[in-house]
Protein backbone atom coordinates (compact mmCIF):
# COMPACT_ATOMS: atom_id res chain seq x y z
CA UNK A 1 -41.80 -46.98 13.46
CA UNK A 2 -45.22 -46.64 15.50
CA UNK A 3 -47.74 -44.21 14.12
CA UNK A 4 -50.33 -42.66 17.67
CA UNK A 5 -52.84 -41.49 16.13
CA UNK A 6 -54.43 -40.49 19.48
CA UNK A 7 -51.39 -38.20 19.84
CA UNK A 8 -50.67 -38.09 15.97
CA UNK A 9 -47.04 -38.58 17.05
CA UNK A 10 -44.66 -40.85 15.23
CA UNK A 11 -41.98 -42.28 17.00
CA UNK A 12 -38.59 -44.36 15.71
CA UNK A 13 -35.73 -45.06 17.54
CA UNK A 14 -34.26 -42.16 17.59
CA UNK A 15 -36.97 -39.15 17.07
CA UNK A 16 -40.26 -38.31 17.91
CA UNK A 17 -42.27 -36.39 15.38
CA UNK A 18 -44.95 -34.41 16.46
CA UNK A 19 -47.59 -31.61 14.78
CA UNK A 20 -46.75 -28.19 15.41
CA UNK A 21 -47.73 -26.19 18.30
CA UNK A 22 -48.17 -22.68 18.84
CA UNK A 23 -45.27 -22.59 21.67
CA UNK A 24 -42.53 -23.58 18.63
CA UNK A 25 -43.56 -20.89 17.04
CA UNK A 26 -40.29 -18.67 18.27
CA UNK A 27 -38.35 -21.92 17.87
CA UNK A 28 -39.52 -22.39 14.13
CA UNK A 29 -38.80 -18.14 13.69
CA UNK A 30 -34.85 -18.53 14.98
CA UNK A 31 -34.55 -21.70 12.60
CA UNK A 32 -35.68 -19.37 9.92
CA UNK A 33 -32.80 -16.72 10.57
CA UNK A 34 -30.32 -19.00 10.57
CA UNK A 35 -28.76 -18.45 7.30
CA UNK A 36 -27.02 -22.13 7.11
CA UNK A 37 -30.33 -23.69 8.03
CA UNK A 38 -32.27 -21.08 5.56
CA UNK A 39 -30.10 -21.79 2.31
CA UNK A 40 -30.64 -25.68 1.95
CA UNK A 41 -34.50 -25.43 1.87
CA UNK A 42 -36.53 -24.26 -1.23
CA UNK A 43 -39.66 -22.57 0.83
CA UNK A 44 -40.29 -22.08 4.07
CA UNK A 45 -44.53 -22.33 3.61
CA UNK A 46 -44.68 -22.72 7.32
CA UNK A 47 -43.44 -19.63 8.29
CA UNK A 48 -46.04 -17.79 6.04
CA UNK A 49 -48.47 -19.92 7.92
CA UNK A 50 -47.31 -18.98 11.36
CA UNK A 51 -47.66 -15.63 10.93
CA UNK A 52 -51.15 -15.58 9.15
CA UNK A 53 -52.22 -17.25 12.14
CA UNK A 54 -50.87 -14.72 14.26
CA UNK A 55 -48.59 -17.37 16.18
CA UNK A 56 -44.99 -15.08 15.96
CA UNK A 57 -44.91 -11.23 14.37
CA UNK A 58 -42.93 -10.20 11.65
């Protein structure tokens, strides 16, 4: 695992994880509607977050 913290990225062998950005913002929002994905989390914080910040409409 290698931590950029230039990029705050961190990358393993097979992902690349990366801080939000206001263009997955409609990405994050279909997630969210998708019942099978929706059921097996607790909260969705994020989402609330999202749209406080104006980054995707109810």
């Amino acid at each position: 695992m290698i931590y950029d913290d230039k990029n705050k990225t961190i990358t393993t062998n097979r992902l690349i994880l990366r801080l939000f950005q206001k263009t997955d913002a409609p990405a994050v929002a279909k997630l969210c509607n998708n019942y099978n994905i929706y059921k097996n989390t607790l909260y969705l914080p994020f989402i609330q977050i999202l749209l406080r910040k104006g980054f995707c409409k109810k």
